[in-house]
Protein backbone atom coordinates (compact mmCIF):
# COMPACT_ATOMS: atom_id res chain seq x y z
CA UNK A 1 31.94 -30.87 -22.08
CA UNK A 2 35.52 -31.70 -20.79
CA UNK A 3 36.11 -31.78 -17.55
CA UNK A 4 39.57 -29.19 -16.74
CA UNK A 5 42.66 -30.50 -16.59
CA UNK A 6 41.47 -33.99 -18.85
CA UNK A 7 43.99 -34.70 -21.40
CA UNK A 8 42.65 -35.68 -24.52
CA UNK A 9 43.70 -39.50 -25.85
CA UNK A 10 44.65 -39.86 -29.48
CA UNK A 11 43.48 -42.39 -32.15
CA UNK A 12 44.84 -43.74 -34.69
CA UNK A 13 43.69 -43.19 -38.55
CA UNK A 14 44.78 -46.26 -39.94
CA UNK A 15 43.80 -48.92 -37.13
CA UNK A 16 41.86 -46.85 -34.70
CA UNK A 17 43.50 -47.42 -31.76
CA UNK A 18 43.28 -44.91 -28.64
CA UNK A 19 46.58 -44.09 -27.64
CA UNK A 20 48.05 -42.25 -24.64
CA UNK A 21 47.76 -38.88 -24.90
CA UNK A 22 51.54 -37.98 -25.45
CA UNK A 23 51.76 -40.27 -28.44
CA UNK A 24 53.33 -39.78 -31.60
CA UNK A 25 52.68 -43.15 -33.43
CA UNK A 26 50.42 -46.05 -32.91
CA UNK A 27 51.86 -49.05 -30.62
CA UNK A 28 49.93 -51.26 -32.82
CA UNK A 29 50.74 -50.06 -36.69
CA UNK A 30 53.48 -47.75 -36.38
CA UNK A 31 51.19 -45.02 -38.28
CA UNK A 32 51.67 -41.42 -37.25
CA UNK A 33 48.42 -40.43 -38.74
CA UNK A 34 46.68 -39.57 -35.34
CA UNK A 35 43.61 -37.92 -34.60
CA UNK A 36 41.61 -36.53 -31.22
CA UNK A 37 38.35 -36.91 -32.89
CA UNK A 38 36.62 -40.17 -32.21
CA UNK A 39 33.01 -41.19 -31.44
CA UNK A 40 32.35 -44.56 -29.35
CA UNK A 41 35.05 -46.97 -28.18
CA UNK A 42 35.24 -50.87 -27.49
CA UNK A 43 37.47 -52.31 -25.15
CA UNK A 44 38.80 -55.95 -25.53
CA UNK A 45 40.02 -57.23 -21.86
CA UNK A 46 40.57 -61.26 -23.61
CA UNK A 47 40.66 -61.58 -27.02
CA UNK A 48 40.32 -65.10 -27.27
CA UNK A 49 36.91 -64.92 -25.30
CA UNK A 50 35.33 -62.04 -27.64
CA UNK A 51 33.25 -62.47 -30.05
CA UNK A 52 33.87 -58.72 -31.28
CA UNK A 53 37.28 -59.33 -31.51
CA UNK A 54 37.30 -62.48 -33.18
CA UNK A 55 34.86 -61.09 -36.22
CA UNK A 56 36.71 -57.77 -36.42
CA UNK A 57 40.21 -60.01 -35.45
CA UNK A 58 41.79 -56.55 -33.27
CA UNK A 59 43.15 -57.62 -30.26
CA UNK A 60 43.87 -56.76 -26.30
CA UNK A 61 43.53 -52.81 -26.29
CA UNK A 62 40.94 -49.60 -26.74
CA UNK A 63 39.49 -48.54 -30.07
CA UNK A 64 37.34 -46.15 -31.16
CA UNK A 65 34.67 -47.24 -33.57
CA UNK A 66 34.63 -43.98 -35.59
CA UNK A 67 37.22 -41.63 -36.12
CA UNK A 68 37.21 -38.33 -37.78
């Protein structure tokens, strides 16, 4: 359930990164295919130091694992 008032973030399609609510193309790929459907999310503080990063090679930022 959403708490009132929440905004919702968006995600991006293409590289499935949650953006800013407001949005209207991804900071990281320029793609305007956005969604507000995600399940799960990783966040990468230092990308040098993570080993999630480094397999999946995203970098510094919030993404969702799966988006719908």
């Amino acid at each position: 359930m959403r708490k009132k008032g929440r905004q919702i973030r968006k995600v991006c399609r293409n590289c499935k990164a949650i953006l800013d609510p407001t949005a209207t193309k991804c900071q990281y790929c320029n793609s305007t295919d956005l969604s507000e459907d995600f399940a799960g999310l990783v966040i990468i503080i230092n990308e040098e130091k993570s080993e999630i990063s480094n397999k999946k090679g995203i970098k510094k930022g919030i993404w969702a694992i799966k988006v719908f």
